[in-house]
PDB file of N, CA and C in Angstrom:
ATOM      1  N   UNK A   1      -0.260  28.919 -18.930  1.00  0.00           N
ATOM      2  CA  UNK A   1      -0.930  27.760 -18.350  1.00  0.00           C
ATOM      3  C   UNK A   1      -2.137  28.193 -17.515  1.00  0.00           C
ATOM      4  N   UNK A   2      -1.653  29.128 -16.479  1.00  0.00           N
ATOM      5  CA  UNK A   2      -2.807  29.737 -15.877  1.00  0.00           C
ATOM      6  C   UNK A   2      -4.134  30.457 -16.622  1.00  0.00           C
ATOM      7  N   UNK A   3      -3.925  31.029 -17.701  1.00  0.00           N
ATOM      8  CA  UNK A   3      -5.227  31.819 -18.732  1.00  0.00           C
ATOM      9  C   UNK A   3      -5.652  30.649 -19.186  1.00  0.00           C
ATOM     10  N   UNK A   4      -4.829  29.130 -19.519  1.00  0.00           N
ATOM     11  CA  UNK A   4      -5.372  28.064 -20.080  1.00  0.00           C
ATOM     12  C   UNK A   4      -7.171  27.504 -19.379  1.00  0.00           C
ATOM     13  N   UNK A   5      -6.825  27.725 -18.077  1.00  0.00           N
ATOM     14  CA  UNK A   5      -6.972  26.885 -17.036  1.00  0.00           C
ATOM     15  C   UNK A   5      -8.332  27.484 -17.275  1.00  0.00           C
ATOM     16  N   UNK A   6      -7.943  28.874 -16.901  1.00  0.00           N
ATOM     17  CA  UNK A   6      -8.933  29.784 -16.994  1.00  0.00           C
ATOM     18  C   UNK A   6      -9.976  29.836 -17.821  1.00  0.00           C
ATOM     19  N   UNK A   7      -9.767  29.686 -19.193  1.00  0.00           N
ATOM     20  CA  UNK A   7     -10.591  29.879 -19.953  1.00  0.00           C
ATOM     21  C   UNK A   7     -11.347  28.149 -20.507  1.00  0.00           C
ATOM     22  N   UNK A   8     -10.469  27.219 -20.027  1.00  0.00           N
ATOM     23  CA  UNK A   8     -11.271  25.946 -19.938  1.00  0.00           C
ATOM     24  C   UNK A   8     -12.276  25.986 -19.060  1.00  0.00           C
ATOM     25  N   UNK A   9     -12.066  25.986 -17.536  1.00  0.00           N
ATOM     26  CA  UNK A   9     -13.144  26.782 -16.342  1.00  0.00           C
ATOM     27  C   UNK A   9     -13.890  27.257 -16.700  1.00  0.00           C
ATOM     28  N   UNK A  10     -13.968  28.525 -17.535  1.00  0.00           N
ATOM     29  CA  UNK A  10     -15.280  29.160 -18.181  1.00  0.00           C
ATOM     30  C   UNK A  10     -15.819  28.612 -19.355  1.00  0.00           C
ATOM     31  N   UNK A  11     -15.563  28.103 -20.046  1.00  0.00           N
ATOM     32  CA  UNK A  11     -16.331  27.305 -21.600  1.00  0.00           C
ATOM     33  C   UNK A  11     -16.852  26.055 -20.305  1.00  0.00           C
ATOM     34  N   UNK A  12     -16.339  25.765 -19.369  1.00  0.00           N
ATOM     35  CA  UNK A  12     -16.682  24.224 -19.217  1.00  0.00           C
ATOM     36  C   UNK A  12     -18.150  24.730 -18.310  1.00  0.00           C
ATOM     37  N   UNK A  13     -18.105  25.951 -17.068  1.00  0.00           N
ATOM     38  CA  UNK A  13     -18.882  26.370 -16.787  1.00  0.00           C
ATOM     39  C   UNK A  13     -19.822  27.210 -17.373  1.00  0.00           C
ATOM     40  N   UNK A  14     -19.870  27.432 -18.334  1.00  0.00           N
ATOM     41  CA  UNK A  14     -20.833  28.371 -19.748  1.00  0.00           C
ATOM     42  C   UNK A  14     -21.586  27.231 -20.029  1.00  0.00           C
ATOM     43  N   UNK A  15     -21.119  25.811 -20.314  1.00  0.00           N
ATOM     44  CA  UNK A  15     -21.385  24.742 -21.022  1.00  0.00           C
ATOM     45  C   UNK A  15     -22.483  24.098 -20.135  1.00  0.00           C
ATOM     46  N   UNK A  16     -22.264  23.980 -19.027  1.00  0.00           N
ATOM     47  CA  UNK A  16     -22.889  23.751 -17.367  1.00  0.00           C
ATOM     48  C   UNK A  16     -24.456  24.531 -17.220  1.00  0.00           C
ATOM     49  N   UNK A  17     -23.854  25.649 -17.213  1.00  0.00           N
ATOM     50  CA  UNK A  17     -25.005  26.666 -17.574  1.00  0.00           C
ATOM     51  C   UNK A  17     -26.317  26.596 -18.379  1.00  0.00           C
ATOM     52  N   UNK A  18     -25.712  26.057 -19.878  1.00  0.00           N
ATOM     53  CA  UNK A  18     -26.762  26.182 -20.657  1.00  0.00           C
ATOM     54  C   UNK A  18     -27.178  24.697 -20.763  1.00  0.00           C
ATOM     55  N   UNK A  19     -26.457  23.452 -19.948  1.00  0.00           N
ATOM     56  CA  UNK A  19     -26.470  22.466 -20.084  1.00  0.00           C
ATOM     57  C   UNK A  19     -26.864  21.608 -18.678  1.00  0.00           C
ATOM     58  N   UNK A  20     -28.180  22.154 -18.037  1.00  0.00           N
ATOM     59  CA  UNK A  20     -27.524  21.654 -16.599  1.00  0.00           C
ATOM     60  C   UNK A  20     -28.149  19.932 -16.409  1.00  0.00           C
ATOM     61  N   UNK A  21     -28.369  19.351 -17.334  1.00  0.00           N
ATOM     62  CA  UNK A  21     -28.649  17.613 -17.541  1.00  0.00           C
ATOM     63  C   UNK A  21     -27.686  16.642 -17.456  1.00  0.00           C
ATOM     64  N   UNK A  22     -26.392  17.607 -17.761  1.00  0.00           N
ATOM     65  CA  UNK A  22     -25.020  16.814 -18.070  1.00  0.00           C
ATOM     66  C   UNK A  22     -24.826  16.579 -16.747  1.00  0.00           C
ATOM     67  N   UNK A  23     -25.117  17.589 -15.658  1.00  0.00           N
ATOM     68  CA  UNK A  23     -24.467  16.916 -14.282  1.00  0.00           C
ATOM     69  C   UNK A  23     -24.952  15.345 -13.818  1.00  0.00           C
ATOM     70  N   UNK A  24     -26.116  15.115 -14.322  1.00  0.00           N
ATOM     71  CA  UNK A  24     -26.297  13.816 -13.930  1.00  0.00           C
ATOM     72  C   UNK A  24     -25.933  12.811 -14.468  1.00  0.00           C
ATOM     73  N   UNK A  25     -24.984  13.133 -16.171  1.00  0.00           N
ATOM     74  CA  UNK A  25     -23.840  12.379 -16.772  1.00  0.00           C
ATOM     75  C   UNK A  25     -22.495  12.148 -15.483  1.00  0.00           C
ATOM     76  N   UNK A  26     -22.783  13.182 -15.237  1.00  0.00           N
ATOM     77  CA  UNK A  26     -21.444  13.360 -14.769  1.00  0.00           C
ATOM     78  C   UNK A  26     -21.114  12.344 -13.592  1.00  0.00           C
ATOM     79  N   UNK A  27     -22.433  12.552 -12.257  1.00  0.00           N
ATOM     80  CA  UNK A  27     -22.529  11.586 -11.411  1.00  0.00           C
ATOM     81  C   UNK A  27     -22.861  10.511 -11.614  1.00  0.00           C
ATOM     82  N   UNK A  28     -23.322   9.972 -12.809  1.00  0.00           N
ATOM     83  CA  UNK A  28     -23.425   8.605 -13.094  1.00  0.00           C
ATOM     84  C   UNK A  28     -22.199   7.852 -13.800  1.00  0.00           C
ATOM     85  N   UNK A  29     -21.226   8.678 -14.472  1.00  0.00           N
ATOM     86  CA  UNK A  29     -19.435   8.212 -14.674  1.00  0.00           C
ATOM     87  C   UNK A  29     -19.292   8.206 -13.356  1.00  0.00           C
ATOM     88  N   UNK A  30     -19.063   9.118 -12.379  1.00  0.00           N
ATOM     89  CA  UNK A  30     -18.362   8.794 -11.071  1.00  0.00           C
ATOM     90  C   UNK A  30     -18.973   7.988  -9.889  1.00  0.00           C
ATOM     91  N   UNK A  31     -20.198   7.600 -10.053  1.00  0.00           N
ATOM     92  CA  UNK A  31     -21.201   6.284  -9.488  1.00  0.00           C
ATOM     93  C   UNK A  31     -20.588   5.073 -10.237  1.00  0.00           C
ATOM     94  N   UNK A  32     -20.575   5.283 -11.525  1.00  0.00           N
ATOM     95  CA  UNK A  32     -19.764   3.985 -11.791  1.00  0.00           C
ATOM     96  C   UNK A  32     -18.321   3.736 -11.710  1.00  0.00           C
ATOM     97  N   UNK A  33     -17.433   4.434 -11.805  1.00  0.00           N
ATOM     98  CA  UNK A  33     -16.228   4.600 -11.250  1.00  0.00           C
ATOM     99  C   UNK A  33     -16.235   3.971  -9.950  1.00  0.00           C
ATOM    100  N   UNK A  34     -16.763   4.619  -9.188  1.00  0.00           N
ATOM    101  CA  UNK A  34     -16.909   4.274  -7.331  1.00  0.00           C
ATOM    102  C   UNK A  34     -17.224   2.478  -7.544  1.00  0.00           C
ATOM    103  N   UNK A  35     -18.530   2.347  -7.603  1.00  0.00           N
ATOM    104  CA  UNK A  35     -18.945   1.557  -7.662  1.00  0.00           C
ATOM    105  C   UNK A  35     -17.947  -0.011  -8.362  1.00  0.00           C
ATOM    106  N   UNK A  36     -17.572   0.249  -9.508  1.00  0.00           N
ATOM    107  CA  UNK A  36     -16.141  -0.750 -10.009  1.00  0.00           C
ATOM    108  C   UNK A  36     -15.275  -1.170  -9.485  1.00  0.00           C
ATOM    109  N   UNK A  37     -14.968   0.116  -8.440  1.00  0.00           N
ATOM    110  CA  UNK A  37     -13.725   0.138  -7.225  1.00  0.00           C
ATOM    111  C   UNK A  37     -14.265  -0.674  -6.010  1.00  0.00           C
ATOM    112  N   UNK A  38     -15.523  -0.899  -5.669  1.00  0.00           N
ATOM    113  CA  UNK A  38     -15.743  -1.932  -4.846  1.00  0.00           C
ATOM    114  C   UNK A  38     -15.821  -2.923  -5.503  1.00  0.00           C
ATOM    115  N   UNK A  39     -16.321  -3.482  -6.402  1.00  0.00           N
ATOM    116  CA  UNK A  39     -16.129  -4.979  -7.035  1.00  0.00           C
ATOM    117  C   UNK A  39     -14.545  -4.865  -7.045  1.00  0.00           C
ATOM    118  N   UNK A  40     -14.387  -4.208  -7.490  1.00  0.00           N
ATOM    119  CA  UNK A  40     -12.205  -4.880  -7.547  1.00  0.00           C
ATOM    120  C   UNK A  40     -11.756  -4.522  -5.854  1.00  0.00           C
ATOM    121  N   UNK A  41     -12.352  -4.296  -4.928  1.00  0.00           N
ATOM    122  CA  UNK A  41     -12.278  -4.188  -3.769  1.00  0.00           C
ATOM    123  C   UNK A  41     -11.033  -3.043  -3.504  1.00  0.00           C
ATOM    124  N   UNK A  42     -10.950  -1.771  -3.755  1.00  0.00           N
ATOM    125  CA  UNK A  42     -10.090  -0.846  -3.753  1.00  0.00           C
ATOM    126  C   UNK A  42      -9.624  -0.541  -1.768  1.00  0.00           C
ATOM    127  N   UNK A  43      -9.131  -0.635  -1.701  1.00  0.00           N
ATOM    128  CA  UNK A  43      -9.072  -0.132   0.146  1.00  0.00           C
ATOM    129  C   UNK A  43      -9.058   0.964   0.444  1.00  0.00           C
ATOM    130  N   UNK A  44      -8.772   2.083  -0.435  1.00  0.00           N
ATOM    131  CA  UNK A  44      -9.342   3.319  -0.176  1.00  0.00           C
ATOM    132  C   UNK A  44     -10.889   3.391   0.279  1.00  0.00           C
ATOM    133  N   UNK A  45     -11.594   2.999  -0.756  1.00  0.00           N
ATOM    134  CA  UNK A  45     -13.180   3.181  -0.520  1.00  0.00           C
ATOM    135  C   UNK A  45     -13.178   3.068   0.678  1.00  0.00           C
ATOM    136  N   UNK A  46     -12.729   1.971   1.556  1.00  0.00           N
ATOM    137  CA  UNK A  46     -13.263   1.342   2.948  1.00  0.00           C
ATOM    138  C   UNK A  46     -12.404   1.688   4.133  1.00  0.00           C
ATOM    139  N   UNK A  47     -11.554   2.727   3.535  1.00  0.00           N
ATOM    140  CA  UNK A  47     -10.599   3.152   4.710  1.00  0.00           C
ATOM    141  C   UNK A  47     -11.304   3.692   6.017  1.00  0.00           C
ATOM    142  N   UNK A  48     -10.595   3.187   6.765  1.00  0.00           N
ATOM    143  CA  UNK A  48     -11.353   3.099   8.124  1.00  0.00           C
ATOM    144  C   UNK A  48     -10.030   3.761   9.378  1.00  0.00           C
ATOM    145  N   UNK A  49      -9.441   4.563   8.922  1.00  0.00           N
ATOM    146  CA  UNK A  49      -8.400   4.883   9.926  1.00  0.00           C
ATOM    147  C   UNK A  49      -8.371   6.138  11.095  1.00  0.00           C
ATOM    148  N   UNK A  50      -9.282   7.108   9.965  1.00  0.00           N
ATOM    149  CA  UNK A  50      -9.654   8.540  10.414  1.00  0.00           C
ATOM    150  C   UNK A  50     -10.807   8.604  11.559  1.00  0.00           C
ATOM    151  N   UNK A  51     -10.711   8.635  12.480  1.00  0.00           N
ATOM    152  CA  UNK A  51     -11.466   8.574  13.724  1.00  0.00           C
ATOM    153  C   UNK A  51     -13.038   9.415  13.540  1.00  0.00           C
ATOM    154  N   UNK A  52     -13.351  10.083  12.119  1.00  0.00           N
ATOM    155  CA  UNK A  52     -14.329  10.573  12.010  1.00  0.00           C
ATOM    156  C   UNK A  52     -15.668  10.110  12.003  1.00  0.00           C
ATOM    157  N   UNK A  53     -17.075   9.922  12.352  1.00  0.00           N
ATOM    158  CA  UNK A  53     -17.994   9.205  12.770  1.00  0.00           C
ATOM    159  C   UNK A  53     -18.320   8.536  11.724  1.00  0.00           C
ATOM    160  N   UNK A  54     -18.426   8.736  10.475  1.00  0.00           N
ATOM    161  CA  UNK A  54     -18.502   7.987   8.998  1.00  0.00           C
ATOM    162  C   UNK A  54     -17.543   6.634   9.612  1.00  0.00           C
ATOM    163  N   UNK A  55     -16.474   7.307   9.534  1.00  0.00           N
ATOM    164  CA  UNK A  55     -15.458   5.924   9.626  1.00  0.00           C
ATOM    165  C   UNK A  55     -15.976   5.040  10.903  1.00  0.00           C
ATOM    166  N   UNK A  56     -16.514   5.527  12.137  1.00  0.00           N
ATOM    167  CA  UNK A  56     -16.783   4.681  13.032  1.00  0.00           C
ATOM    168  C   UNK A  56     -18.045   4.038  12.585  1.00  0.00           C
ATOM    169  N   UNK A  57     -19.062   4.865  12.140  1.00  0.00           N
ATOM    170  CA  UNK A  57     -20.128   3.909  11.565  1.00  0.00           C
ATOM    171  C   UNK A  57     -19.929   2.871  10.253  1.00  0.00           C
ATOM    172  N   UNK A  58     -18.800   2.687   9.326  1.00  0.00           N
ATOM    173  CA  UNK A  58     -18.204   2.356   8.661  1.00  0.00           C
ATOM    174  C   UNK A  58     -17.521   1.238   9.413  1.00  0.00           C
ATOM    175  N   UNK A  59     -16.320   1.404  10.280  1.00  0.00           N
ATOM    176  CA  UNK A  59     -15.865   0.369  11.020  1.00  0.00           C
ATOM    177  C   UNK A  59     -16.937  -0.899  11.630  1.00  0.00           C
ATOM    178  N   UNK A  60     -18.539  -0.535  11.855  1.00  0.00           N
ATOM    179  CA  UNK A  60     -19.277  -0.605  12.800  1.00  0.00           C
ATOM    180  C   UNK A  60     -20.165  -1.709  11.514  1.00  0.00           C
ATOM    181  N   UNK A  61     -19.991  -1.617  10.491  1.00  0.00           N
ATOM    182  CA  UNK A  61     -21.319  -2.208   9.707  1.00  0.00           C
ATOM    183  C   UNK A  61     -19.848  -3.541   8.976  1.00  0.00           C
ATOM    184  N   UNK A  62     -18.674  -2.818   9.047  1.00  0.00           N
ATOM    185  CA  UNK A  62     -17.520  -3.936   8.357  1.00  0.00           C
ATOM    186  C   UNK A  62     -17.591  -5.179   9.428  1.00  0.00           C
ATOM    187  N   UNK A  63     -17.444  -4.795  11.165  1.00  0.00           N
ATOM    188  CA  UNK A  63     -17.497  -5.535  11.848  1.00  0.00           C
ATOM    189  C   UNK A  63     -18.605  -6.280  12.048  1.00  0.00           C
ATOM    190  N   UNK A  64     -19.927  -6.143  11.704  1.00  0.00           N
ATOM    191  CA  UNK A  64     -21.581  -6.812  11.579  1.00  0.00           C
ATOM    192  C   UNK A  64     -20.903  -7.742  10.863  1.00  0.00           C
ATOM    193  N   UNK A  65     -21.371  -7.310   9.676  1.00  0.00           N
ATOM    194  CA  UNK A  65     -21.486  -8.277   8.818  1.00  0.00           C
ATOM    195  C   UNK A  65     -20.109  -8.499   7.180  1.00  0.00           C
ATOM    196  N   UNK A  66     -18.831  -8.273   7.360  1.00  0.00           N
ATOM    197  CA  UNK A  66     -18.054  -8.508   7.123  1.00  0.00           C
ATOM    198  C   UNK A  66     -17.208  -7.595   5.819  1.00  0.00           C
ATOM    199  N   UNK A  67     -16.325  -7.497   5.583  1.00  0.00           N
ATOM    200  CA  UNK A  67     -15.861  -6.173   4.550  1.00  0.00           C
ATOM    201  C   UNK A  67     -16.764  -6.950   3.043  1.00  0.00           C
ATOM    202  N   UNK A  68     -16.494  -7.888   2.708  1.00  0.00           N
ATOM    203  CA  UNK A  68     -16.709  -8.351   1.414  1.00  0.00           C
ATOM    204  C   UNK A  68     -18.658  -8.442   1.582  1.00  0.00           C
ATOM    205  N   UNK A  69     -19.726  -8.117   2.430  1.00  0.00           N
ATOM    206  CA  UNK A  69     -21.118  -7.863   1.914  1.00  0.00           C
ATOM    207  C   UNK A  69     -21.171  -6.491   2.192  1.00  0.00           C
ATOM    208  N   UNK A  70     -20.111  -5.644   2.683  1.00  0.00           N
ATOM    209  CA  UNK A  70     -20.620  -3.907   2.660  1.00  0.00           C
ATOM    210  C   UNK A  70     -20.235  -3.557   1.556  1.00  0.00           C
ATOM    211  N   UNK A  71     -18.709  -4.110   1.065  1.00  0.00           N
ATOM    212  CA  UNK A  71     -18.253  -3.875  -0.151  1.00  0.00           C
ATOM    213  C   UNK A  71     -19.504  -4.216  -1.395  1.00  0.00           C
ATOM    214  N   UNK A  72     -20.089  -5.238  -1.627  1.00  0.00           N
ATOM    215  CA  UNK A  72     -20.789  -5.960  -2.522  1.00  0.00           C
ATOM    216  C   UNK A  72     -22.157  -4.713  -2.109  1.00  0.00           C
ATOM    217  N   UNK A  73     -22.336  -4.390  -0.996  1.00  0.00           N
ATOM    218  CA  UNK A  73     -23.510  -3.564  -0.757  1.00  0.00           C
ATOM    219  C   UNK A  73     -23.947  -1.897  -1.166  1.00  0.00           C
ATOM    220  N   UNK A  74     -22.447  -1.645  -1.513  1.00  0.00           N
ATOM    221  CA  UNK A  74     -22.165  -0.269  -1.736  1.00  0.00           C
ATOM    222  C   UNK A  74     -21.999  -0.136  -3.157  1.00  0.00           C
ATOM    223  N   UNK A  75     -21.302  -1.216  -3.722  1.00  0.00           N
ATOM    224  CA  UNK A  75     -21.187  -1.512  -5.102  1.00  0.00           C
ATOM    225  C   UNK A  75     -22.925  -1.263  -5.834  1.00  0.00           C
ATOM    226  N   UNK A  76     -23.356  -1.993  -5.237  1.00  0.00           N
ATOM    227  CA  UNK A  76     -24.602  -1.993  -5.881  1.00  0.00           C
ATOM    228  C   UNK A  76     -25.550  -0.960  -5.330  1.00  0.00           C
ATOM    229  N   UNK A  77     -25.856  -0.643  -4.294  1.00  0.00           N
ATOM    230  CA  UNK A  77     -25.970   0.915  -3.750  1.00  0.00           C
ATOM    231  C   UNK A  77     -25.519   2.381  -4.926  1.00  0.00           C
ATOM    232  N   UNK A  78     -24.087   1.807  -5.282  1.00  0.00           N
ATOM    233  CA  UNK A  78     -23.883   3.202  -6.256  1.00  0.00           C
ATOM    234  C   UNK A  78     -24.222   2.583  -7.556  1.00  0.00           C
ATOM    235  N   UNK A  79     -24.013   1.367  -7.890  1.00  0.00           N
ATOM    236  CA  UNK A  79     -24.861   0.985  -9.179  1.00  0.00           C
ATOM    237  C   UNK A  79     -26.109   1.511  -9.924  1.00  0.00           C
ATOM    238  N   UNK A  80     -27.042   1.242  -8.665  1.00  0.00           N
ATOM    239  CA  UNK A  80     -28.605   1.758  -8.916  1.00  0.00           C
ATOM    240  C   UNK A  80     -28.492   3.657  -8.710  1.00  0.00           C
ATOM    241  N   UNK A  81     -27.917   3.903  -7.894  1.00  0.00           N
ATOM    242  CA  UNK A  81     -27.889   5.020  -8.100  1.00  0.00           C
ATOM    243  C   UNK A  81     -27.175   6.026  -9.267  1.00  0.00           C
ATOM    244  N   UNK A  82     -26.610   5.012 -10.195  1.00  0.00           N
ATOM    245  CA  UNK A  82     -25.455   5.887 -11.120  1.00  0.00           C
ATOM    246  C   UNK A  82     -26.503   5.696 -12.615  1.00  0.00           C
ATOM    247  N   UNK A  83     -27.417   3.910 -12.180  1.00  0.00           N
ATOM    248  CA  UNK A  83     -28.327   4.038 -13.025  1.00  0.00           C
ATOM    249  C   UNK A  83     -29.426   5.047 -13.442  1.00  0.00           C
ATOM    250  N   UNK A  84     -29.864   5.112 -12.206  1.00  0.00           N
ATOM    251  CA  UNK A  84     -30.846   6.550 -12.258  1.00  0.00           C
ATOM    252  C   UNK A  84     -30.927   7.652 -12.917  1.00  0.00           C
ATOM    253  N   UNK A  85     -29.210   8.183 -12.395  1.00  0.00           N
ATOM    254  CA  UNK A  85     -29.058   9.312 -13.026  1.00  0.00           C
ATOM    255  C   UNK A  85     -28.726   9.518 -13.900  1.00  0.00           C
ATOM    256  N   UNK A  86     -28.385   8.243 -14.692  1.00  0.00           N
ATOM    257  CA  UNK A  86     -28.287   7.838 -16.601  1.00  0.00           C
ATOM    258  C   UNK A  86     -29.592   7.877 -16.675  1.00  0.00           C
ATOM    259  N   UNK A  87     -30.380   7.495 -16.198  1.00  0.00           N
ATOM    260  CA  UNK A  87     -32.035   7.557 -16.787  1.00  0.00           C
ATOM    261  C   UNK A  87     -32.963   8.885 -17.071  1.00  0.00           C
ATOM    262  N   UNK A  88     -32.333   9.974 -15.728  1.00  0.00           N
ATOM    263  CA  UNK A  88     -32.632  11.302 -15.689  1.00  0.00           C
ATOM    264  C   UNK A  88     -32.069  12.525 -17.094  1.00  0.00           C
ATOM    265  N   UNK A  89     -30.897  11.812 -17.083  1.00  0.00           N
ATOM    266  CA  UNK A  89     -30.221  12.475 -18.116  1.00  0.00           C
ATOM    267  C   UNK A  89     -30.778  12.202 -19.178  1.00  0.00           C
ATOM    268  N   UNK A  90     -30.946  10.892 -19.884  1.00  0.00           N
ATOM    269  CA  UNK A  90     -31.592  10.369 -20.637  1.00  0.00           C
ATOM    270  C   UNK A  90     -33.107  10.918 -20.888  1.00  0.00           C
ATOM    271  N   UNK A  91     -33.538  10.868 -19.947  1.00  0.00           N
ATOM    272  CA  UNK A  91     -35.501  11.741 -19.732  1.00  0.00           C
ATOM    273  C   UNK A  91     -35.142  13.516 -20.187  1.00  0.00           C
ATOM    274  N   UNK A  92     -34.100  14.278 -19.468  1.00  0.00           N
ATOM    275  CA  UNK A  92     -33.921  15.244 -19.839  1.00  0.00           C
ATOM    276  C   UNK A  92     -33.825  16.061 -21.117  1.00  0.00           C
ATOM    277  N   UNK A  93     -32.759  14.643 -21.389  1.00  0.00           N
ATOM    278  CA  UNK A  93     -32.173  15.227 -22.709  1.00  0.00           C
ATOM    279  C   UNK A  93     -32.765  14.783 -24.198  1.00  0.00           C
ATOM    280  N   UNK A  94     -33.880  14.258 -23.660  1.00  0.00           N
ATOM    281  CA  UNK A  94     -34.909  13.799 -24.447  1.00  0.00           C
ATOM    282  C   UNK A  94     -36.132  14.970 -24.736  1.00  0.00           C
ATOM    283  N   UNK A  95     -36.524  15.468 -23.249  1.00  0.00           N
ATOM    284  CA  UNK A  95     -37.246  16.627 -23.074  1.00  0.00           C
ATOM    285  C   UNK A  95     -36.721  17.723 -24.056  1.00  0.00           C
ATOM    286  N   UNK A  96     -35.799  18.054 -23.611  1.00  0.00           N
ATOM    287  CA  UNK A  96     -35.012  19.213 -24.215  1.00  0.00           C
ATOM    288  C   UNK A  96     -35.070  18.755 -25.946  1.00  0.00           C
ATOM    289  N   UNK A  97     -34.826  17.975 -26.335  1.00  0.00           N
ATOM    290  CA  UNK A  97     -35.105  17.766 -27.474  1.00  0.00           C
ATOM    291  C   UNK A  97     -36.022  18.089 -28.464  1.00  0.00           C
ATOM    292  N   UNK A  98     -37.413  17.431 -27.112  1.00  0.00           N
ATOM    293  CA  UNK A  98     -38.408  17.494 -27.709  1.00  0.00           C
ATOM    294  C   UNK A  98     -39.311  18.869 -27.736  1.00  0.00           C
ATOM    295  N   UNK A  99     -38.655  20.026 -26.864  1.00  0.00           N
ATOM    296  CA  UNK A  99     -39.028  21.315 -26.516  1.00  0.00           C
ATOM    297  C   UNK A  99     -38.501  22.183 -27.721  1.00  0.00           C
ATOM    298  N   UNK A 100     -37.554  21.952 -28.149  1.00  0.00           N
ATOM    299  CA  UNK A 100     -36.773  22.278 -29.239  1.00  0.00           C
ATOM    300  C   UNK A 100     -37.595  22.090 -30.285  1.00  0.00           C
ATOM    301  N   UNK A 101     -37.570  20.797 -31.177  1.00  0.00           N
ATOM    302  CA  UNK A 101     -38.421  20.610 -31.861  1.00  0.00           C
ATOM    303  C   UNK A 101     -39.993  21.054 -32.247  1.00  0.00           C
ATOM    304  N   UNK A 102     -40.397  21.241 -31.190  1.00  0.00           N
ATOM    305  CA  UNK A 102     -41.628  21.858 -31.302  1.00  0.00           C
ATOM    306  C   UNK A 102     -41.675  23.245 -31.474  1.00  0.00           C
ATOM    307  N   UNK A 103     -40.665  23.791 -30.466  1.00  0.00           N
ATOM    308  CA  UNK A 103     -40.282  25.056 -30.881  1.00  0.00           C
ATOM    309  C   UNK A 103     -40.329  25.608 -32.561  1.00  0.00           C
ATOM    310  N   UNK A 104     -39.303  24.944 -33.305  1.00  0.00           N
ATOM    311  CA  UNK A 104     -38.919  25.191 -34.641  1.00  0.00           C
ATOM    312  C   UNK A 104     -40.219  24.791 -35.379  1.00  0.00           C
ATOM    313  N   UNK A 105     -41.135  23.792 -35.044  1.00  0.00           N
ATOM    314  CA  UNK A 105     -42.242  23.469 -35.746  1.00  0.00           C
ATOM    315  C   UNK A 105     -42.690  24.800 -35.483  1.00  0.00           C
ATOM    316  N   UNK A 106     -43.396  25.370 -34.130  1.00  0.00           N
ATOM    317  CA  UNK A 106     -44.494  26.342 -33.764  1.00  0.00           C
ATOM    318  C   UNK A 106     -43.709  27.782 -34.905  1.00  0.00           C
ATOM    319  N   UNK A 107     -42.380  27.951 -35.218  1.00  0.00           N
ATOM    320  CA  UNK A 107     -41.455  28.925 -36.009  1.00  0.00           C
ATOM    321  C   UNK A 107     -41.693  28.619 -37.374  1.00  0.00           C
ATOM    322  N   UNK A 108     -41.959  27.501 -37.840  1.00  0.00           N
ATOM    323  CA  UNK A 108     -41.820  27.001 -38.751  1.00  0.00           C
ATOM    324  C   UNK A 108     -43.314  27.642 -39.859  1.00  0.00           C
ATOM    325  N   UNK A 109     -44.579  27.490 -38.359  1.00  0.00           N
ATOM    326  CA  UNK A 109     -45.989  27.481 -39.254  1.00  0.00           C
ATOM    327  C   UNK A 109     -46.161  28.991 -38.890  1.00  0.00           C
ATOM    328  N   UNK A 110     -45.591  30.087 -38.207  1.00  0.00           N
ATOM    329  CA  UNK A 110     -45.747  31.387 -38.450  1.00  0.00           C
ATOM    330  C   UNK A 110     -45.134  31.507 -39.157  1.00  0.00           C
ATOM    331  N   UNK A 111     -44.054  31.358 -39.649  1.00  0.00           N
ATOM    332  CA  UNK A 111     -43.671  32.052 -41.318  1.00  0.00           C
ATOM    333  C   UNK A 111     -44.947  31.436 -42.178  1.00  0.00           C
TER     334      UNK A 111
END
């Protein structure tokens, strides 16, 4: 199980490596993830128990102006932001494409 682990870890970080566009796949699944969890109003997201200054500035914007417009505010906060980084990925992996391609053309007319 442990060599399993192991050698997933490395193909997944090899993959990372030669692939580094996917991370902004990656944060844009977990922007939208997050983001879903405030429309279905999850209470984790908004946990407010841990005396740490997040949570007091957190406690501090629920008490303004009420859990259901920070919730609705954050939702869409990670929305646009999960959009983005579908757009980056998208621009990237378009680039890369198109670097490629030209490549094999510029290979193509020296033979």
């Amino acid at each position: 199980m442990k060599d399993q682990v192991a050698t997933y870890s490395s193909q997944f970080t090899n993959f990372m490596a030669l692939n580094p566009e996917y991370t902004y796949l990656i944060l844009a699944g977990i922007g939208f993830i997050v983001a879903f969890g405030f429309f279905k109003d999850w209470d984790w997201l908004l946990e407010t128990s841990n005396s740490s200054s997040s949570s007091i500035s957190l406690r501090f914007w629920l008490e303004l102006v009420g859990r259901k417009t920070v919730r609705l505010y954050l939702a869409f906060l990670f929305l646009f932001v999960s959009i983005v980084c579908l757009l980056i990925f998208v621009y990237e992996n378009n680039t890369k494409e198109q670097n490629t391609i030209s490549k094999k053309e510029e290979i193509v007319k020296l033979k």
